[in-house]
Protein backbone atom coordinates (compact mmCIF):
# COMPACT_ATOMS: atom_id res chain seq x y z
CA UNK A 1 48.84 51.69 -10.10
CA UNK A 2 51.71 51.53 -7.70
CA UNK A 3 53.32 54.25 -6.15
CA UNK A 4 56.00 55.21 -3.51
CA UNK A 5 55.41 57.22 -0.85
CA UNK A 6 58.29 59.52 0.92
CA UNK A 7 58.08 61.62 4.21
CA UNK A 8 60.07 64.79 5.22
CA UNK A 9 62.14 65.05 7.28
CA UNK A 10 62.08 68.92 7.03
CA UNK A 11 57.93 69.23 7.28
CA UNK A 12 55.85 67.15 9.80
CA UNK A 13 53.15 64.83 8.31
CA UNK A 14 54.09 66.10 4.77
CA UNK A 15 54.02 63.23 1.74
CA UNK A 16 55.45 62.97 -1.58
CA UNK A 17 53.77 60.56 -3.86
CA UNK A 18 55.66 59.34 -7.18
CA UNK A 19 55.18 57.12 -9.88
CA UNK A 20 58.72 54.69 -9.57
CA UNK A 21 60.97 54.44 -6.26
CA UNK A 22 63.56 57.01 -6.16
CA UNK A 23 62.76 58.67 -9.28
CA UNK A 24 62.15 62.45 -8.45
CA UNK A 25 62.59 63.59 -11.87
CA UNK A 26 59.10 65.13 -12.18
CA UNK A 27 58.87 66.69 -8.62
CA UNK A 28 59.61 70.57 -9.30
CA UNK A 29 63.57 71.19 -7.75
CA UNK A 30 61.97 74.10 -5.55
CA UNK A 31 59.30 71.49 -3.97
CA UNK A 32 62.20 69.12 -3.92
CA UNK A 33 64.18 72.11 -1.52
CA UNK A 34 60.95 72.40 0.61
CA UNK A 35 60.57 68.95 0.95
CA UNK A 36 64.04 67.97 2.14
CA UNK A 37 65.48 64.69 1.56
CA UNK A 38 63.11 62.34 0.51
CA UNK A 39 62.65 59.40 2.95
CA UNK A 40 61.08 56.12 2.00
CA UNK A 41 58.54 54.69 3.97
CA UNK A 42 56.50 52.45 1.76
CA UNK A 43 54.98 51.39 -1.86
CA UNK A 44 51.70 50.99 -2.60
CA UNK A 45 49.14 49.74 -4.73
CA UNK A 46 46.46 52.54 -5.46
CA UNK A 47 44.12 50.07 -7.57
CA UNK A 48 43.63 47.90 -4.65
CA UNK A 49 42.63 50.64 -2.40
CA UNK A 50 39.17 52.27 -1.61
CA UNK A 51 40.43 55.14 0.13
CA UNK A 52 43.90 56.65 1.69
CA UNK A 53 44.52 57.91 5.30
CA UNK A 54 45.12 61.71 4.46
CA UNK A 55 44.68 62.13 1.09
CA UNK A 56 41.79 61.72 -1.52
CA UNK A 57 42.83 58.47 -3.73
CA UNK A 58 41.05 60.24 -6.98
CA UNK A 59 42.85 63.29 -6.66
CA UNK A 60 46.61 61.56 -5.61
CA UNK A 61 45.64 59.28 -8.95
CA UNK A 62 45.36 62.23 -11.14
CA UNK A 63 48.01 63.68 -9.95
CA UNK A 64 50.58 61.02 -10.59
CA UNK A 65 48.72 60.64 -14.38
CA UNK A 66 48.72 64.58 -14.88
CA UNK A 67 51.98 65.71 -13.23
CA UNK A 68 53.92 62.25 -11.96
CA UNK A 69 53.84 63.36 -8.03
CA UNK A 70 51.20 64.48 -5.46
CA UNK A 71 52.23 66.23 -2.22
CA UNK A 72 50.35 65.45 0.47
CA UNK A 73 50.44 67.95 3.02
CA UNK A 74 48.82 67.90 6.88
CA UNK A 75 45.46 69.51 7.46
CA UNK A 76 45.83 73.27 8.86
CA UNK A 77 46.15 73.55 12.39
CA UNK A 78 42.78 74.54 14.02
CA UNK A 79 42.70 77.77 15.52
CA UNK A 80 41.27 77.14 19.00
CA UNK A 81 40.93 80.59 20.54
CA UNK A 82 39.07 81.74 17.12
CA UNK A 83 36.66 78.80 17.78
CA UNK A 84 35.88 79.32 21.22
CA UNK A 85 35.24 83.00 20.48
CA UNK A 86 33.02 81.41 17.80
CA UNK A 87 30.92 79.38 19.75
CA UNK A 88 30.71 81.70 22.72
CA UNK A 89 29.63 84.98 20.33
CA UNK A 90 32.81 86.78 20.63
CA UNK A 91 33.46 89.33 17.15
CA UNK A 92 36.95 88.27 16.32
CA UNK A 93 39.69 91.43 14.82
């Protein structure tokens, strides 16, 4: 199963997964607006990988069957104060 994979430009560490090269045809126009023009960076072969860097391969491989495009977005930033208040017993508001 190939796919190419796009980055923003508009959104740090934020991935756009589709089924042919250039063909955004299936990617919702408002994601499309979010998203910013799409820049290549690569294709790939998803049935000759075990696993993907930030993304789970099962669920980008039923997304391109079920809907023709995953997003891959970046893990939420980690609150730091809210952890340290965490580990040191402070009640948060």
């Amino acid at each position: 199963m190939l796919t190419a994979v796009y980055k923003s430009k508009k959104k740090a560490d934020t991935f756009l997964f589709v089924e042919k090269r250039d063909d955004f045809s299936k990617v919702p126009e408002p994601l499309l607006a979010m998203f910013g023009q799409p820049h290549y960076v690569m294709i790939i072969n998803l049935a000759k990988r075990e696993h993907l860097g930030g993304a789970d391969l099962n669920t980008v491989k039923q997304a391109l069957t079920d809907d023709g495009f995953y997003l891959q977005l970046p893990p939420p930033e980690e609150n730091l104060l809210a952890e340290f208040k965490k580990q040191n017993g402070v009640e948060s508001d």
